[in-house]
PDB file of N, CA and C in Angstrom:
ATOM      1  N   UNK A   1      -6.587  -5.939 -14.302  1.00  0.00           N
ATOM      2  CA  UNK A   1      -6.615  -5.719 -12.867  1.00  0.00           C
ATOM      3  C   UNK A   1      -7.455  -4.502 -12.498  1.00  0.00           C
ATOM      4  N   UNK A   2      -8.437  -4.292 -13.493  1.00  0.00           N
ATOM      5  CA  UNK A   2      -9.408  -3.077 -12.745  1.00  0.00           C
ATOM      6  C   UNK A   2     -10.262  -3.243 -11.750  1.00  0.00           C
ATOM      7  N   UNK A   3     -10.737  -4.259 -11.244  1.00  0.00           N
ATOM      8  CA  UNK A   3     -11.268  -4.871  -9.900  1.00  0.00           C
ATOM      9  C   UNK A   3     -10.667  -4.352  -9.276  1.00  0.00           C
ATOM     10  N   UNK A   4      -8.950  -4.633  -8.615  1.00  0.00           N
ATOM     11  CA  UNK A   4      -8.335  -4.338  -7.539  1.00  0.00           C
ATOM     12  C   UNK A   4      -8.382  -3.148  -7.252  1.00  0.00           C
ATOM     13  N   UNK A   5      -8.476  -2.923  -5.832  1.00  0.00           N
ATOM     14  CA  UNK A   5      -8.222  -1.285  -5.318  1.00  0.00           C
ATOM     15  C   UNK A   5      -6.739  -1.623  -5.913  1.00  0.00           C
ATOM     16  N   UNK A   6      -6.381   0.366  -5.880  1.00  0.00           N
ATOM     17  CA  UNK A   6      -4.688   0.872  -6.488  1.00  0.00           C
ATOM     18  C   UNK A   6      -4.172   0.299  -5.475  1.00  0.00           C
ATOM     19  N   UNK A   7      -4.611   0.118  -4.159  1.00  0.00           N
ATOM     20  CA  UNK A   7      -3.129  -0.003  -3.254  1.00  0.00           C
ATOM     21  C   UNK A   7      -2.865  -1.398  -3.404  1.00  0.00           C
ATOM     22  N   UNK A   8      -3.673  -2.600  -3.858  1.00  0.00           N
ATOM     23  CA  UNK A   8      -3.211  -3.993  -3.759  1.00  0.00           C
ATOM     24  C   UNK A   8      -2.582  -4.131  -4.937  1.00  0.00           C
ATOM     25  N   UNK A   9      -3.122  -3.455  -6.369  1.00  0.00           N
ATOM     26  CA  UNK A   9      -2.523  -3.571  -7.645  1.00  0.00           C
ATOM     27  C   UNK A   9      -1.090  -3.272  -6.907  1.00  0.00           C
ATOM     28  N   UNK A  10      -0.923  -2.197  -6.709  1.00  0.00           N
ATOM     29  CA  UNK A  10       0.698  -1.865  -6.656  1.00  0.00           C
ATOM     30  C   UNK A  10       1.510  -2.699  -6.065  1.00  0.00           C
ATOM     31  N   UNK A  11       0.536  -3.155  -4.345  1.00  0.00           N
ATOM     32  CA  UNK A  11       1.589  -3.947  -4.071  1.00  0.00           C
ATOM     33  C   UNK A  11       1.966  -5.144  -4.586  1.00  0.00           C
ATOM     34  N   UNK A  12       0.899  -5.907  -5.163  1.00  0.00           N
ATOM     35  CA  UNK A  12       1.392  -7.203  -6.026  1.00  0.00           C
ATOM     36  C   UNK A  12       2.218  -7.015  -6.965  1.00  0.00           C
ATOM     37  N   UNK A  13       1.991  -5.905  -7.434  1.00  0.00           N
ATOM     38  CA  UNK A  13       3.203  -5.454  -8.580  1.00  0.00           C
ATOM     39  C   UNK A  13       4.210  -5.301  -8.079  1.00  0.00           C
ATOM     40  N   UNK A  14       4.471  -4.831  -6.708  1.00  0.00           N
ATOM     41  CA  UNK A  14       6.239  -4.804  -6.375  1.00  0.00           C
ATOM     42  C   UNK A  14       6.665  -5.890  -5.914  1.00  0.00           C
ATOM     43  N   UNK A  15       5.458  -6.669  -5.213  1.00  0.00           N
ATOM     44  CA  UNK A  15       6.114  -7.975  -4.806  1.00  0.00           C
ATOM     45  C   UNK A  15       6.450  -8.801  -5.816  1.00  0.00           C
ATOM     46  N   UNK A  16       5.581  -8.941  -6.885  1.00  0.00           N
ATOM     47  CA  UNK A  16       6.437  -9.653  -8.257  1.00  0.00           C
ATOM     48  C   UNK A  16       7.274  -9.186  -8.505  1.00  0.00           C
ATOM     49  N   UNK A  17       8.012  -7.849  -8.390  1.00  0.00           N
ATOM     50  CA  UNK A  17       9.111  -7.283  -9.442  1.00  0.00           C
ATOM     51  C   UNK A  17      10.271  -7.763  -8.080  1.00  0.00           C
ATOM     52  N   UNK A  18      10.095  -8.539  -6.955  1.00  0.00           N
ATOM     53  CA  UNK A  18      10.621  -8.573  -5.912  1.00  0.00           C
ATOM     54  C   UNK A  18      11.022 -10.082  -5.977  1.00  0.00           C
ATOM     55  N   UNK A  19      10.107 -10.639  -6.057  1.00  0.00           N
ATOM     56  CA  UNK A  19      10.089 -12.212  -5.878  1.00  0.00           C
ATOM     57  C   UNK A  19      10.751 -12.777  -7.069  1.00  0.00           C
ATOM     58  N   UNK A  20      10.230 -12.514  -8.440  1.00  0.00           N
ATOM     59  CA  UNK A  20      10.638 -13.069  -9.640  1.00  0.00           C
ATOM     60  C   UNK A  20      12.403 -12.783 -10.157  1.00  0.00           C
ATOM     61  N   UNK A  21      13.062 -11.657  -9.771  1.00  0.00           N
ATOM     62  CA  UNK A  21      14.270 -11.767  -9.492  1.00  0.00           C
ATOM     63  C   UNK A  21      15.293 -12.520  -8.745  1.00  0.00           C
ATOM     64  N   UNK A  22      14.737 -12.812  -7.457  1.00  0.00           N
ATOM     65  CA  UNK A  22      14.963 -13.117  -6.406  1.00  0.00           C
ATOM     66  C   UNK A  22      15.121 -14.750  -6.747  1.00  0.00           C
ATOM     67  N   UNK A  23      14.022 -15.173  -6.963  1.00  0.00           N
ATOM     68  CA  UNK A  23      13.865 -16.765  -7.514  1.00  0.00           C
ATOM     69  C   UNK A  23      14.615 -16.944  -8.374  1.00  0.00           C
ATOM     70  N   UNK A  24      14.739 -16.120  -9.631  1.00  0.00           N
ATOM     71  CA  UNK A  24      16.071 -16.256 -10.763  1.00  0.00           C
ATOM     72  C   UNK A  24      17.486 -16.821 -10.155  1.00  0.00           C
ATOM     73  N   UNK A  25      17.571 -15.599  -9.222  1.00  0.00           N
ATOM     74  CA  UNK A  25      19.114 -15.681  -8.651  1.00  0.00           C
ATOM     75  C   UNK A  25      18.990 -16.694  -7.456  1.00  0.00           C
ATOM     76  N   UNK A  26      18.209 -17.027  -7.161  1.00  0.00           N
ATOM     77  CA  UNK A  26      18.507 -18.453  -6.017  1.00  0.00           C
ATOM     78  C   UNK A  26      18.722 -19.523  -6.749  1.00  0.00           C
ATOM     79  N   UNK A  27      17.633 -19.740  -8.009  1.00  0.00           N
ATOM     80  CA  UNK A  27      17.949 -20.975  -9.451  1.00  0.00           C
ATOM     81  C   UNK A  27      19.332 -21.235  -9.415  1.00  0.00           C
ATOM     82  N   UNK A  28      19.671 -19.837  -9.785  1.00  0.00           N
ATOM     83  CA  UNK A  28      21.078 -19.807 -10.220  1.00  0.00           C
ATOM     84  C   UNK A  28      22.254 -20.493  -9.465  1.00  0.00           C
ATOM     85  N   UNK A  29      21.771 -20.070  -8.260  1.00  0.00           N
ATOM     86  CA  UNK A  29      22.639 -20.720  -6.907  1.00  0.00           C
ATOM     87  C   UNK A  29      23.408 -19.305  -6.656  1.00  0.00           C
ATOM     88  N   UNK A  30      22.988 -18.501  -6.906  1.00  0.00           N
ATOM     89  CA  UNK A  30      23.655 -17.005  -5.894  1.00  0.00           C
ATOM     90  C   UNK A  30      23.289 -17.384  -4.476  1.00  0.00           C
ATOM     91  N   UNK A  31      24.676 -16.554  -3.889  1.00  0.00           N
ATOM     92  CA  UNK A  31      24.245 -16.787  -2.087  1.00  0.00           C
ATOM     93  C   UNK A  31      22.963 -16.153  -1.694  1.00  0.00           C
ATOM     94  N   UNK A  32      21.870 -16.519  -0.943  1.00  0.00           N
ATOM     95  CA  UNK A  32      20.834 -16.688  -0.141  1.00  0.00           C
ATOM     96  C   UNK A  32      20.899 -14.665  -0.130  1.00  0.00           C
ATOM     97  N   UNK A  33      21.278 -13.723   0.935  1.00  0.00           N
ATOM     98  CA  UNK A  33      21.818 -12.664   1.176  1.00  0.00           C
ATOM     99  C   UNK A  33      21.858 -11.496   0.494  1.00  0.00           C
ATOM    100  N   UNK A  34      23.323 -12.363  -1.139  1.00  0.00           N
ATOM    101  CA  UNK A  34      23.247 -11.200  -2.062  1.00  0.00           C
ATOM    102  C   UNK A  34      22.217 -11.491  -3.095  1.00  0.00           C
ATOM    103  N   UNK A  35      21.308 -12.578  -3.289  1.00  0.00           N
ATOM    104  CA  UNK A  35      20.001 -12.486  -3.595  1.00  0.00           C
ATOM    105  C   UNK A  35      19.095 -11.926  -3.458  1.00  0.00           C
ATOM    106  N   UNK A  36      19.078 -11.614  -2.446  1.00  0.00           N
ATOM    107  CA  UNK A  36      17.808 -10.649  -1.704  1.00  0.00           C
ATOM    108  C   UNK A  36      18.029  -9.222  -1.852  1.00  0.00           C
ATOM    109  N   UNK A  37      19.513  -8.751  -1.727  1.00  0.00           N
ATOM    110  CA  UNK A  37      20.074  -7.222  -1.940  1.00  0.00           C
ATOM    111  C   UNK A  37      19.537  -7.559  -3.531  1.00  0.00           C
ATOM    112  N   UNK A  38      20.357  -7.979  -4.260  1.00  0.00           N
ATOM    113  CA  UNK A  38      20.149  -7.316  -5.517  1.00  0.00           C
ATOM    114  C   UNK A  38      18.182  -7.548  -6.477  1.00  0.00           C
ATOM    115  N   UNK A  39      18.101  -8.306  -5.821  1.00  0.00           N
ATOM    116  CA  UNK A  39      16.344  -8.722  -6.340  1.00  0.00           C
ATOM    117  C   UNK A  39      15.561  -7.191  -5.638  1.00  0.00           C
ATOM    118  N   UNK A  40      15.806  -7.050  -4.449  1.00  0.00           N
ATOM    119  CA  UNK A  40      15.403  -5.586  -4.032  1.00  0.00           C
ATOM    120  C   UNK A  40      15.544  -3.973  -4.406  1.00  0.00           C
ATOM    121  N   UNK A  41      17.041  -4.099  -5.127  1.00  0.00           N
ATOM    122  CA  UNK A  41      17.665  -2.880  -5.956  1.00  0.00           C
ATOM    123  C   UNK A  41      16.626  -3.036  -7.204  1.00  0.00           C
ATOM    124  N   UNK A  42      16.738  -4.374  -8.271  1.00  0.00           N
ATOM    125  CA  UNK A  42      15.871  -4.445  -9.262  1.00  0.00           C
ATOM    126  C   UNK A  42      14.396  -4.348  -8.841  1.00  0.00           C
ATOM    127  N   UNK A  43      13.682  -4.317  -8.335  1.00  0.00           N
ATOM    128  CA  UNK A  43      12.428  -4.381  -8.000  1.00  0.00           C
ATOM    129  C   UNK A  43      12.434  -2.831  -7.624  1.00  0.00           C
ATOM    130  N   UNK A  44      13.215  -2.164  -7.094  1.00  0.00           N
ATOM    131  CA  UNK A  44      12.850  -0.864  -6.438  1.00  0.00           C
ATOM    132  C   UNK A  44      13.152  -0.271  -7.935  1.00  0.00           C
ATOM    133  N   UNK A  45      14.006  -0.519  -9.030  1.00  0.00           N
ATOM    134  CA  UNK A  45      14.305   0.105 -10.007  1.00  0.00           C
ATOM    135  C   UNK A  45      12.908   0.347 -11.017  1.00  0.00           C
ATOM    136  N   UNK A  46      12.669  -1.367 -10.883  1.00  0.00           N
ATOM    137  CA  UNK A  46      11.186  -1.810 -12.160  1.00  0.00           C
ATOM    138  C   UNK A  46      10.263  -0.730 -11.370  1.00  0.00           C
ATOM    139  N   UNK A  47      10.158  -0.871 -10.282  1.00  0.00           N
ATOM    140  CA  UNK A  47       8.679  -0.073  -9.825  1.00  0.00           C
ATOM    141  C   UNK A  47       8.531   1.157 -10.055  1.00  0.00           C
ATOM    142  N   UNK A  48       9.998   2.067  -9.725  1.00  0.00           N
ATOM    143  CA  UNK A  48      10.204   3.595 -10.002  1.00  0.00           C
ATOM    144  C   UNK A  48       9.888   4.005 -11.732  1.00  0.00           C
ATOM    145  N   UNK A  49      10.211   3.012 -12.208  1.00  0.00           N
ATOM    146  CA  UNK A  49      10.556   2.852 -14.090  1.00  0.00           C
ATOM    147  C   UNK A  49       8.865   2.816 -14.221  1.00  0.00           C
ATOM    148  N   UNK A  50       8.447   1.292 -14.299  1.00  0.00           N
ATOM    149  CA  UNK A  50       7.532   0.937 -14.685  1.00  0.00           C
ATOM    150  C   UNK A  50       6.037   1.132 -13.609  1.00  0.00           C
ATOM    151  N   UNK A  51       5.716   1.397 -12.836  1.00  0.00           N
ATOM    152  CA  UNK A  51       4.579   1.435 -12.574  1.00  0.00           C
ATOM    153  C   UNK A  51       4.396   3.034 -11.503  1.00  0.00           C
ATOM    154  N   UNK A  52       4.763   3.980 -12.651  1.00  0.00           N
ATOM    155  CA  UNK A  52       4.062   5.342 -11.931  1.00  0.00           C
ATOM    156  C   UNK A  52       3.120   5.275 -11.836  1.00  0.00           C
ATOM    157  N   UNK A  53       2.072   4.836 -12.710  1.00  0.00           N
ATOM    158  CA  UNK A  53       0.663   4.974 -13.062  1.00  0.00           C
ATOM    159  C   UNK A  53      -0.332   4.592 -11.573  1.00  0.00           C
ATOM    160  N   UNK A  54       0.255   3.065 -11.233  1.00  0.00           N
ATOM    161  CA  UNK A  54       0.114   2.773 -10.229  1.00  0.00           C
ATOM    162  C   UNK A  54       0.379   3.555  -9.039  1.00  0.00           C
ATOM    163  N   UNK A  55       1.543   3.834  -8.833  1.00  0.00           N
ATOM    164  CA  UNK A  55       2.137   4.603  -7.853  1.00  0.00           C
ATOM    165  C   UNK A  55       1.117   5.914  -7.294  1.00  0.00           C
ATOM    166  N   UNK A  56       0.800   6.696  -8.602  1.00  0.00           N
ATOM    167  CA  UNK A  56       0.015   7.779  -8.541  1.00  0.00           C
ATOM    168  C   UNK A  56      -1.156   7.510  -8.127  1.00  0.00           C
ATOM    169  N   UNK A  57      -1.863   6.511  -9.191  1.00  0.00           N
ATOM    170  CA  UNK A  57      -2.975   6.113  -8.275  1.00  0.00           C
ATOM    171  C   UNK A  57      -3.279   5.779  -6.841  1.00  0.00           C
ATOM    172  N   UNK A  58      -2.232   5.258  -6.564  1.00  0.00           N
ATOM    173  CA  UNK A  58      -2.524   4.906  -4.599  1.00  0.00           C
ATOM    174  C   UNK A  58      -2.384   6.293  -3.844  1.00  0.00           C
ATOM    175  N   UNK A  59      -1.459   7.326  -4.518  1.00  0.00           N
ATOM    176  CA  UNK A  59      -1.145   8.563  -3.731  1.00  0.00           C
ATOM    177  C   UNK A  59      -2.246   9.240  -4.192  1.00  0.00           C
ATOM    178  N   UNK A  60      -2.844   9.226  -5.065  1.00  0.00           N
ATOM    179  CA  UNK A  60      -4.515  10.266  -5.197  1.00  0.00           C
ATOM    180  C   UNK A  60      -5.338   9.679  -3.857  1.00  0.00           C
ATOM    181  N   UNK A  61      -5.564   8.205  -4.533  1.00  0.00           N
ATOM    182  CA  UNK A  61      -6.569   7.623  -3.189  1.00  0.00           C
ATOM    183  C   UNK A  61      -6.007   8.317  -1.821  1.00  0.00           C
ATOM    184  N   UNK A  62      -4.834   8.392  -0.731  1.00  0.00           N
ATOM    185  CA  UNK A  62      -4.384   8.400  -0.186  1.00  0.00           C
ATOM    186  C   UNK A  62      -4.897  10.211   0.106  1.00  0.00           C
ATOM    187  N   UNK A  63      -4.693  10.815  -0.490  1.00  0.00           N
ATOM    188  CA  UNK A  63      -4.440  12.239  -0.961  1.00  0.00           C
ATOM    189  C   UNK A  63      -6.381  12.698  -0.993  1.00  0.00           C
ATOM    190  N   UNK A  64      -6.934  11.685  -1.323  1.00  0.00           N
ATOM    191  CA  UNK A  64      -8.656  11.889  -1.195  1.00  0.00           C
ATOM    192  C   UNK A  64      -8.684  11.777  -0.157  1.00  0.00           C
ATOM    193  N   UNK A  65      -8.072  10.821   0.601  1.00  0.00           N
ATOM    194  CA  UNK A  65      -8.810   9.894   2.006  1.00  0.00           C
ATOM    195  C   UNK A  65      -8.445  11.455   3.106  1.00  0.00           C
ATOM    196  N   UNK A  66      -7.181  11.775   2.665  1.00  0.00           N
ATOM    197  CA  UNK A  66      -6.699  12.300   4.033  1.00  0.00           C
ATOM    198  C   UNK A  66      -7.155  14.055   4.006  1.00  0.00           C
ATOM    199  N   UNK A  67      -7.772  14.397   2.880  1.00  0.00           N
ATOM    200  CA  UNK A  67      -8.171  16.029   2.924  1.00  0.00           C
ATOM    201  C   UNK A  67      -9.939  15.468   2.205  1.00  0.00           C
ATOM    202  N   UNK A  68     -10.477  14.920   3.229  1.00  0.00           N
ATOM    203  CA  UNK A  68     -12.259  14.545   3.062  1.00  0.00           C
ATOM    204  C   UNK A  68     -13.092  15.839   3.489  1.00  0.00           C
ATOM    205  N   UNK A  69     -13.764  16.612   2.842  1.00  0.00           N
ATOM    206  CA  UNK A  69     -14.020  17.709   3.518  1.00  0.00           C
ATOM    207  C   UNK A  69     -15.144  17.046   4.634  1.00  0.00           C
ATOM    208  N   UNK A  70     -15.825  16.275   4.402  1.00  0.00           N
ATOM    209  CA  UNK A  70     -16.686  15.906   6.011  1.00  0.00           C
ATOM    210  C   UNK A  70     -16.175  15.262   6.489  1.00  0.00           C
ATOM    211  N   UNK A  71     -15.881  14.638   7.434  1.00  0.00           N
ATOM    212  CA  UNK A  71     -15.196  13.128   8.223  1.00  0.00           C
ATOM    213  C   UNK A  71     -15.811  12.375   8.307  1.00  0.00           C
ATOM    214  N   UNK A  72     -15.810  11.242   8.238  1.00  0.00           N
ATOM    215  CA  UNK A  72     -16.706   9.806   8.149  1.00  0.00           C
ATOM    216  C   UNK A  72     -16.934   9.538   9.700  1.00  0.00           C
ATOM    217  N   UNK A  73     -18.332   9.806   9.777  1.00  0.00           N
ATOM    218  CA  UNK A  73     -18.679   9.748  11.495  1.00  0.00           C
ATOM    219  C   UNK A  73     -19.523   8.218  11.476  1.00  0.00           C
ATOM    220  N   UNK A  74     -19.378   7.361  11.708  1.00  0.00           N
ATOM    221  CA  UNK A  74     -20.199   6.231  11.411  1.00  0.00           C
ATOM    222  C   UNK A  74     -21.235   6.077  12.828  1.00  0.00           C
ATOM    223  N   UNK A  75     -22.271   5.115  12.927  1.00  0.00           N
ATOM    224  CA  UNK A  75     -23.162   5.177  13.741  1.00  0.00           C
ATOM    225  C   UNK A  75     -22.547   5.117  15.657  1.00  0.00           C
ATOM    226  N   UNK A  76     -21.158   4.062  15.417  1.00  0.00           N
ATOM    227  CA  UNK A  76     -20.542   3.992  16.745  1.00  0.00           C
ATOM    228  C   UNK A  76     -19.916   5.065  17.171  1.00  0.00           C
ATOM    229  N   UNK A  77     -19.728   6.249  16.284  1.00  0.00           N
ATOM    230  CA  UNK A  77     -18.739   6.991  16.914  1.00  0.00           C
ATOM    231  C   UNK A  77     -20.156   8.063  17.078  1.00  0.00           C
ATOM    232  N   UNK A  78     -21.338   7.955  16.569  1.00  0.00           N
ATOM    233  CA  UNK A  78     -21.903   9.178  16.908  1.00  0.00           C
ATOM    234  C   UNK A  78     -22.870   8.981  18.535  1.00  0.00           C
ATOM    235  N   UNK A  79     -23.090   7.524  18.859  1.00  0.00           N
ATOM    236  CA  UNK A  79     -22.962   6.913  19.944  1.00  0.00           C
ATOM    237  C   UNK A  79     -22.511   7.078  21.317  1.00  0.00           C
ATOM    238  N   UNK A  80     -21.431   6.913  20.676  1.00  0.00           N
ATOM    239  CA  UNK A  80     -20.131   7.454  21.738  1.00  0.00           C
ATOM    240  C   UNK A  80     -19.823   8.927  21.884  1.00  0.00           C
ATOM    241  N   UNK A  81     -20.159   9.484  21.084  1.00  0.00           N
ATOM    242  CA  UNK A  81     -20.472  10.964  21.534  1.00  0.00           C
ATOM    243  C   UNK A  81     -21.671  11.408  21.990  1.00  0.00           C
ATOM    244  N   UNK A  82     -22.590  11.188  21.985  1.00  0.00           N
ATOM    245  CA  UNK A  82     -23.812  11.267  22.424  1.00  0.00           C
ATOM    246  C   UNK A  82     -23.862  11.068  24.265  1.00  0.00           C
ATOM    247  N   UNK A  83     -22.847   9.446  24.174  1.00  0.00           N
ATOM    248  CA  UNK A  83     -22.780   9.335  25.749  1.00  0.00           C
ATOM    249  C   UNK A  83     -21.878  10.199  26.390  1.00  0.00           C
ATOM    250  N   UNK A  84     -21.207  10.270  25.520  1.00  0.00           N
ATOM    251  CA  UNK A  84     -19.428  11.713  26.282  1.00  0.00           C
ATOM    252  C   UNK A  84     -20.177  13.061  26.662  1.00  0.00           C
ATOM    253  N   UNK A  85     -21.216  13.503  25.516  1.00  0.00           N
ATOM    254  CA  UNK A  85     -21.965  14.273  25.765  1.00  0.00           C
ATOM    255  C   UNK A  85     -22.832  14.361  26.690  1.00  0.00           C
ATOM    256  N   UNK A  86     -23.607  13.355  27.136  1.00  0.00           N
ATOM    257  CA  UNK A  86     -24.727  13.208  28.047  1.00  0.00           C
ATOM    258  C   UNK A  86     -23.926  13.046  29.467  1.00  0.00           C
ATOM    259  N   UNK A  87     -22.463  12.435  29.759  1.00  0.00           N
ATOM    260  CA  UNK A  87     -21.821  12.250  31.621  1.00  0.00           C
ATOM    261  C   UNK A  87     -21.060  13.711  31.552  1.00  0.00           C
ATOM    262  N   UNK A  88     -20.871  14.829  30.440  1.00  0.00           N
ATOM    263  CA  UNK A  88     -20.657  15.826  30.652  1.00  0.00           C
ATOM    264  C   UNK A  88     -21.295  17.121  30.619  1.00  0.00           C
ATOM    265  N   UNK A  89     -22.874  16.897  30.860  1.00  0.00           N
ATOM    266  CA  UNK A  89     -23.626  17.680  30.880  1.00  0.00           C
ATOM    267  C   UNK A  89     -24.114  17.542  32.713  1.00  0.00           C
ATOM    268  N   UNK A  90     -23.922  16.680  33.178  1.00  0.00           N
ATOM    269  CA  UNK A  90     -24.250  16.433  34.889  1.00  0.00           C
ATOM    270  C   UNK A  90     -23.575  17.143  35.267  1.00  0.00           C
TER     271      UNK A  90
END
């Protein structure tokens, strides 16, 4: 899975550790309800256990994005300042 950006790896990873429990205990014929509670306890357990690696990775990305020392000014926003600039110079 090195293609995927960290944040989709992870989330497919919790949604499997979510779903594949979940499906067990419906097989089984557990009620609908306490299926979903306990497939959610195990999934929140597997993810905390097993995929820091992941985890960390999305909080670096996250942690880059949000302390960028320039800001990403793209062509529309420099546009739009240009005109904010130009009806507040009259």
């Amino acid at each position: 899975m090195k293609n995927f950006p960290a944040w989709l790896q992870y989330t497919l990873l919790r949604l499997v550790s979510f779903i594949v429990p979940l499906a067990i205990l419906l097989a089984l014929g557990v009620e609908g309800w306490i299926s979903a509670l306990v497939a959610a306890v195990i999934g929140i357990c597997v993810s905390y256990i097993f995929f820091a690696r992941s985890r960390n990775a999305v909080a670096l990305q996250i942690h880059t994005a949000r302390t960028r020392k320039t800001p990403f000014v793209g062509a529309d926003d420099a546009a739009e300042d240009a005109a904010v600039d130009a009806t507040n110079e009259r």
